[in-house]
PDB file of N, CA and C in Angstrom:
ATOM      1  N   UNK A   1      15.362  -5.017  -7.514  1.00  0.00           N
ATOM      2  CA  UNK A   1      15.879  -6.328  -7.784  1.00  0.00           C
ATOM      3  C   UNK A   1      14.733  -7.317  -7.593  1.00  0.00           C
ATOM      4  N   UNK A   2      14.809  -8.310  -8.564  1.00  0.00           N
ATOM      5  CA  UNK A   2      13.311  -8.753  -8.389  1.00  0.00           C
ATOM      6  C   UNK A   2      14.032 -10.674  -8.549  1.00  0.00           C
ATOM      7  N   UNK A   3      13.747 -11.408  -7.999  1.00  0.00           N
ATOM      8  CA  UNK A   3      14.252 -12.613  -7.984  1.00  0.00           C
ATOM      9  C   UNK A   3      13.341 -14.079  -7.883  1.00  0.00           C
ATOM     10  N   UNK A   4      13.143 -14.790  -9.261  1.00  0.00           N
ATOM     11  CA  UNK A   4      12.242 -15.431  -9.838  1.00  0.00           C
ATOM     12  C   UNK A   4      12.818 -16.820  -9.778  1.00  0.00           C
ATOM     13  N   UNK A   5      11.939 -17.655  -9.625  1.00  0.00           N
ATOM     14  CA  UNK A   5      12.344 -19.409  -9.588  1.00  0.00           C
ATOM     15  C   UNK A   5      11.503 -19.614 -11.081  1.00  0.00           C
ATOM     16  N   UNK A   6      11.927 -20.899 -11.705  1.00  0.00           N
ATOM     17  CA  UNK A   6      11.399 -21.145 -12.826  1.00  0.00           C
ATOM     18  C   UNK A   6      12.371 -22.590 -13.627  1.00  0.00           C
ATOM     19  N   UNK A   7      11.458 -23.036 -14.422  1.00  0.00           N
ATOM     20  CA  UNK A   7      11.928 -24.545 -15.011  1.00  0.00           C
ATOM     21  C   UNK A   7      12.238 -24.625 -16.271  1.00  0.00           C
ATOM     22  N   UNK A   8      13.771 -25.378 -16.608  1.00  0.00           N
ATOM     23  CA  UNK A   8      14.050 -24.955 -18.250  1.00  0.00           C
ATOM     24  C   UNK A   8      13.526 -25.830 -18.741  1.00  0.00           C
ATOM     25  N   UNK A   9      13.839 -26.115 -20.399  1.00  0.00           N
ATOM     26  CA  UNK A   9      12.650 -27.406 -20.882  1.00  0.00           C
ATOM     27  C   UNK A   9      13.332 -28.642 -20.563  1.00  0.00           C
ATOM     28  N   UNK A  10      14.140 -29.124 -19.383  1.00  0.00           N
ATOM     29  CA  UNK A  10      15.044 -30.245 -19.225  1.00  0.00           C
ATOM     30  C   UNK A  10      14.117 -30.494 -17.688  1.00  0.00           C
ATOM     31  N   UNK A  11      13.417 -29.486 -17.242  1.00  0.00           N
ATOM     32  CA  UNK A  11      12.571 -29.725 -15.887  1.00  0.00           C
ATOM     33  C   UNK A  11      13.881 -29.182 -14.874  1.00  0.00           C
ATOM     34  N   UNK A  12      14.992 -29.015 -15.491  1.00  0.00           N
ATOM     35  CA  UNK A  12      15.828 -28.251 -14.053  1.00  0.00           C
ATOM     36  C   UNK A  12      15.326 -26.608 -13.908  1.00  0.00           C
ATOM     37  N   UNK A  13      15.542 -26.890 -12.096  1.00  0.00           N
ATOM     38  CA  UNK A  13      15.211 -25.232 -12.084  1.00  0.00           C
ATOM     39  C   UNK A  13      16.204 -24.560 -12.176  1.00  0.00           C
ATOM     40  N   UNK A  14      15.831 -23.212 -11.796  1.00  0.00           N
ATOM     41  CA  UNK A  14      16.985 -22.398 -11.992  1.00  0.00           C
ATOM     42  C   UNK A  14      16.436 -20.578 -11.369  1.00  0.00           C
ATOM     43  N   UNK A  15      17.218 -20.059 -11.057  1.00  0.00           N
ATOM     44  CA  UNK A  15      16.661 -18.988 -10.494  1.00  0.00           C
ATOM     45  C   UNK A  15      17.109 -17.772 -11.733  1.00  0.00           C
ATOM     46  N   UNK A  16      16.401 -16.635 -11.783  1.00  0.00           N
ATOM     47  CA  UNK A  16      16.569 -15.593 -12.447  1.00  0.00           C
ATOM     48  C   UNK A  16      16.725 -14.225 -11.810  1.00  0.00           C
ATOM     49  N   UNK A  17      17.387 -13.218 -11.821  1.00  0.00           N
ATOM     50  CA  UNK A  17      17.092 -12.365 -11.435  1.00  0.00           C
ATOM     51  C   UNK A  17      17.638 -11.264 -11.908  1.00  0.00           C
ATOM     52  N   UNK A  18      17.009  -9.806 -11.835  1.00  0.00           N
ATOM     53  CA  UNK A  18      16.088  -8.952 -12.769  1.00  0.00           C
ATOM     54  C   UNK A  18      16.911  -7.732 -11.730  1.00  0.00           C
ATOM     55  N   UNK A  19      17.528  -6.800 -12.438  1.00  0.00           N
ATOM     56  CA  UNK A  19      18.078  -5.750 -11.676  1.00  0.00           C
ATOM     57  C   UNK A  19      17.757  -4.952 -12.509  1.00  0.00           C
ATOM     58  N   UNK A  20      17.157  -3.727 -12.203  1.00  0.00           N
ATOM     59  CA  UNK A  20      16.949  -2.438 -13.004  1.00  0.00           C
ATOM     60  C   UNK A  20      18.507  -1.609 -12.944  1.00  0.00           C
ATOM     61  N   UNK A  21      18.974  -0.890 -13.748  1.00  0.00           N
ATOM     62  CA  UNK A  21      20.291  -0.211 -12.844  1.00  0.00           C
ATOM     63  C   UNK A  21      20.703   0.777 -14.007  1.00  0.00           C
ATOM     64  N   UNK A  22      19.796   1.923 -13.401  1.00  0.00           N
ATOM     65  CA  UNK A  22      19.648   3.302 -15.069  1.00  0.00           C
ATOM     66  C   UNK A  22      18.225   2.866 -14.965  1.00  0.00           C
ATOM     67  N   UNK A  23      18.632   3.025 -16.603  1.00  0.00           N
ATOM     68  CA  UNK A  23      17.446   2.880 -17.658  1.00  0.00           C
ATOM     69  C   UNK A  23      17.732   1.350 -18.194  1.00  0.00           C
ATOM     70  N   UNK A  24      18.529   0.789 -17.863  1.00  0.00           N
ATOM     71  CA  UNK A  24      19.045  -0.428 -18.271  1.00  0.00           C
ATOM     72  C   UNK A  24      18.772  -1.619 -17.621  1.00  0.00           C
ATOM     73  N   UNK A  25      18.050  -2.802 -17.835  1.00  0.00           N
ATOM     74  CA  UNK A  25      17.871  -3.835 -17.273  1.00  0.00           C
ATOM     75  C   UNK A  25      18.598  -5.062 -17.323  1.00  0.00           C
ATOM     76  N   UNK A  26      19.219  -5.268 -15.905  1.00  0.00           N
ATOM     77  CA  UNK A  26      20.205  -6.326 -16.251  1.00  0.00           C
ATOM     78  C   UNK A  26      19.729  -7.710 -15.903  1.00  0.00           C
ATOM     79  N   UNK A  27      19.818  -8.795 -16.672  1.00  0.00           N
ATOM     80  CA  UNK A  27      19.725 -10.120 -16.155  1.00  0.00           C
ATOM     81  C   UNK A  27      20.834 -11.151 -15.539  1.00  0.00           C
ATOM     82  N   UNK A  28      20.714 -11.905 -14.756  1.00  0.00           N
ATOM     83  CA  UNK A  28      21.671 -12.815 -14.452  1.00  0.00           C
ATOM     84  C   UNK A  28      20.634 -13.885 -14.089  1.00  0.00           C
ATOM     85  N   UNK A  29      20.891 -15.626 -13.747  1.00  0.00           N
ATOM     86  CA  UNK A  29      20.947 -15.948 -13.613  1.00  0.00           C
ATOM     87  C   UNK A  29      21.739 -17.196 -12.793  1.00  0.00           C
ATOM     88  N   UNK A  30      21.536 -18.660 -11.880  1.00  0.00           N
ATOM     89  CA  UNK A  30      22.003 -19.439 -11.361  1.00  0.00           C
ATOM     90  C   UNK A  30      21.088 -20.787 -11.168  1.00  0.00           C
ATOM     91  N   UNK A  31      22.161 -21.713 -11.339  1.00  0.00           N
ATOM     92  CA  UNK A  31      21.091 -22.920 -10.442  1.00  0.00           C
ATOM     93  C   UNK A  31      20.738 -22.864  -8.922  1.00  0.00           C
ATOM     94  N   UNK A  32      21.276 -22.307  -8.356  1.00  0.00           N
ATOM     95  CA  UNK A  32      21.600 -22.428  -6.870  1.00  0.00           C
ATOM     96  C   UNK A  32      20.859 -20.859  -6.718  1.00  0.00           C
ATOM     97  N   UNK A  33      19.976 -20.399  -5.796  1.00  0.00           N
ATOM     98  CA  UNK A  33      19.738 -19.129  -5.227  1.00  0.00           C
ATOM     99  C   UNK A  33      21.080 -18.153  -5.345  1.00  0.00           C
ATOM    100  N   UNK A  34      21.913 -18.947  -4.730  1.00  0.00           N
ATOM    101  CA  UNK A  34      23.185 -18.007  -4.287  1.00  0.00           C
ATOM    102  C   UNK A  34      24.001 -17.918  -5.212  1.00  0.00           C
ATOM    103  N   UNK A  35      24.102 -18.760  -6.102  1.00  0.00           N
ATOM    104  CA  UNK A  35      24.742 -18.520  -7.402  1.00  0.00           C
ATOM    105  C   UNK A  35      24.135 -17.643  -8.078  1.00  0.00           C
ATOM    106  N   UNK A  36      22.955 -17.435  -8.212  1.00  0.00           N
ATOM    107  CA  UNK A  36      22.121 -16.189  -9.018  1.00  0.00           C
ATOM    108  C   UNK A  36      22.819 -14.944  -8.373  1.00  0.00           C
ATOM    109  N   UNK A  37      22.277 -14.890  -7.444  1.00  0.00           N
ATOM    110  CA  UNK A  37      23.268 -13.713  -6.506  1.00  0.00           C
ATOM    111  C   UNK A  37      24.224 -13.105  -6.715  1.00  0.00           C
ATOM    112  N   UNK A  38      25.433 -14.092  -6.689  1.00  0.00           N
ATOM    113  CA  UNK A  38      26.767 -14.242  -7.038  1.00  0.00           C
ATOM    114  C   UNK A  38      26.883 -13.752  -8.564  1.00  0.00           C
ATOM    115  N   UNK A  39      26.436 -14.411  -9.341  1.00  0.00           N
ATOM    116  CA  UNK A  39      26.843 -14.005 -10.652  1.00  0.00           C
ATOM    117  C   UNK A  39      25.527 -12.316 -11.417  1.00  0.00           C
ATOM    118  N   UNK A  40      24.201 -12.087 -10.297  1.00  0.00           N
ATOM    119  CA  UNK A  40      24.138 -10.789 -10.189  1.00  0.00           C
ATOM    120  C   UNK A  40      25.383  -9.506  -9.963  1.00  0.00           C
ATOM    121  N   UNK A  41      26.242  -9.883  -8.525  1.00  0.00           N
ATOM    122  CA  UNK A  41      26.887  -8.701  -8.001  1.00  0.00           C
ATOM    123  C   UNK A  41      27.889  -8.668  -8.905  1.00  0.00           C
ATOM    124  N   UNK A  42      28.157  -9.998 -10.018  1.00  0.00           N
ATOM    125  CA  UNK A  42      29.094  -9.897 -10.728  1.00  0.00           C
ATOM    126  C   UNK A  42      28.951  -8.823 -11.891  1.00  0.00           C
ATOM    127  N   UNK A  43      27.759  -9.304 -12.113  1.00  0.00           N
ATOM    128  CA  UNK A  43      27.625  -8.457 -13.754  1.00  0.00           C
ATOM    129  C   UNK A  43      26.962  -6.936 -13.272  1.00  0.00           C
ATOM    130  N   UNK A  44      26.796  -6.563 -11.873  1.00  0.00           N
ATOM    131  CA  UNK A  44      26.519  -4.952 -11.642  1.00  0.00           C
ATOM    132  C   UNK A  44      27.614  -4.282 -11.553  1.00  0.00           C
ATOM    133  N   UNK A  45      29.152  -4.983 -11.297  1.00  0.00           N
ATOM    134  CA  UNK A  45      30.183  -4.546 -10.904  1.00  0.00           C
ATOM    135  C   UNK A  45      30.990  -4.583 -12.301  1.00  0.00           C
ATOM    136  N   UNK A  46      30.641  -5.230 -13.364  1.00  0.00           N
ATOM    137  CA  UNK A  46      31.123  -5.094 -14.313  1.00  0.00           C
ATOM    138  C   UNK A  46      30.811  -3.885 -15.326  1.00  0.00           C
ATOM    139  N   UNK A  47      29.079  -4.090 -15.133  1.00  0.00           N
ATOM    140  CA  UNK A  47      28.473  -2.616 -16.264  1.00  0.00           C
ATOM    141  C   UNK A  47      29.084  -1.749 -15.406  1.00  0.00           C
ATOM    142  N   UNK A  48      29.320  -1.330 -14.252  1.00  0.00           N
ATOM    143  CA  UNK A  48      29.345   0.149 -13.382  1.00  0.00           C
ATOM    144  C   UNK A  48      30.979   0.300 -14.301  1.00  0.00           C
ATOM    145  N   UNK A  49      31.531  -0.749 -14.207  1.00  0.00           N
ATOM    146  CA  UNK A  49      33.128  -0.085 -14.570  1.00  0.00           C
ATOM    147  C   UNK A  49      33.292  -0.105 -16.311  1.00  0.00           C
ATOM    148  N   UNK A  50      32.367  -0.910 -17.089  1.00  0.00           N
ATOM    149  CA  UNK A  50      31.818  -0.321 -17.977  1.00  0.00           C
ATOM    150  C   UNK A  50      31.350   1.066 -18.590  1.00  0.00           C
ATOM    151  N   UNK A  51      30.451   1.183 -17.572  1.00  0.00           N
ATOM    152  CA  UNK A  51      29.653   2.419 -17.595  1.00  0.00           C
ATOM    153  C   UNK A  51      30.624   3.514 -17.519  1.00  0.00           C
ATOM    154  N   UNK A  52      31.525   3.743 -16.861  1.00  0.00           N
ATOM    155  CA  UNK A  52      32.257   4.721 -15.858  1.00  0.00           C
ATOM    156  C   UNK A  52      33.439   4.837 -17.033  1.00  0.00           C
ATOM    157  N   UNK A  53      34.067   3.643 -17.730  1.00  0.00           N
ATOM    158  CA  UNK A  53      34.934   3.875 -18.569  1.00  0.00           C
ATOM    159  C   UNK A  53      34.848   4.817 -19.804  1.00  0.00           C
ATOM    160  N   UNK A  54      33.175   4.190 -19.953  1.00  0.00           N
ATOM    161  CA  UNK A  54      32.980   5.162 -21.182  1.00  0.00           C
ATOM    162  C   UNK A  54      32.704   6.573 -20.974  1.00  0.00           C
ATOM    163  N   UNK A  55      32.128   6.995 -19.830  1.00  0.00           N
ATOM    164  CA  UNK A  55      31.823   8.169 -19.609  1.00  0.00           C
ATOM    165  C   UNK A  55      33.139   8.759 -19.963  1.00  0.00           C
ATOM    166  N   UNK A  56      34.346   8.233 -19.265  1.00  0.00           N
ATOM    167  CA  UNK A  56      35.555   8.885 -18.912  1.00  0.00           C
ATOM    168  C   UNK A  56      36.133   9.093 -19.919  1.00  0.00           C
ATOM    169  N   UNK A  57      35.987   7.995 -21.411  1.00  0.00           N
ATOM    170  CA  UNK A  57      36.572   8.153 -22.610  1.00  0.00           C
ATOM    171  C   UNK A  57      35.534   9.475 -23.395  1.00  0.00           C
ATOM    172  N   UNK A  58      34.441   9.723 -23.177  1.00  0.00           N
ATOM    173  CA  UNK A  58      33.468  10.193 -23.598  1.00  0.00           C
ATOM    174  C   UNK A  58      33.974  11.959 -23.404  1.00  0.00           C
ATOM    175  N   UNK A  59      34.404  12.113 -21.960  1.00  0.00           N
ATOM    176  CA  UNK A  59      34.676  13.647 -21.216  1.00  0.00           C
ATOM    177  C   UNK A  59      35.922  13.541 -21.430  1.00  0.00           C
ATOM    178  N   UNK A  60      36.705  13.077 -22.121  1.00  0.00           N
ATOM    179  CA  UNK A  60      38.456  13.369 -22.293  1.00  0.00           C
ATOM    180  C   UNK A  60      38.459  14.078 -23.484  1.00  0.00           C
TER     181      UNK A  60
END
């Protein structure tokens, strides 16, 4: 997990952050540190049940 500060072209910052998870690289973003965070654990908890659905439709 790799977690980056950086400026859009409006001069607001904003944080980024970079999750490897597989072979698959996920992005999220926030204005707030903790909002990056937050909307990270969101979108790892979403591909996993993603991920897991298809397998399951995949082996039926």
């Amino acid at each position: 997990m790799k977690f980056t500060s950086h400026l859009d072209a409006s001069g607001q910052a904003y944080w980024l952050v970079e999750i490897r998870f597989g072979e698959r690289l996920l992005l999220a973003e926030g204005r707030s540190f903790s909002e990056a965070v937050h909307n990270a654990i969101e979108l790892v908890t979403n591909s996993s049940k993603v991920s897991l659905s298809c397998l399951g439709t995949a082996n039926a």
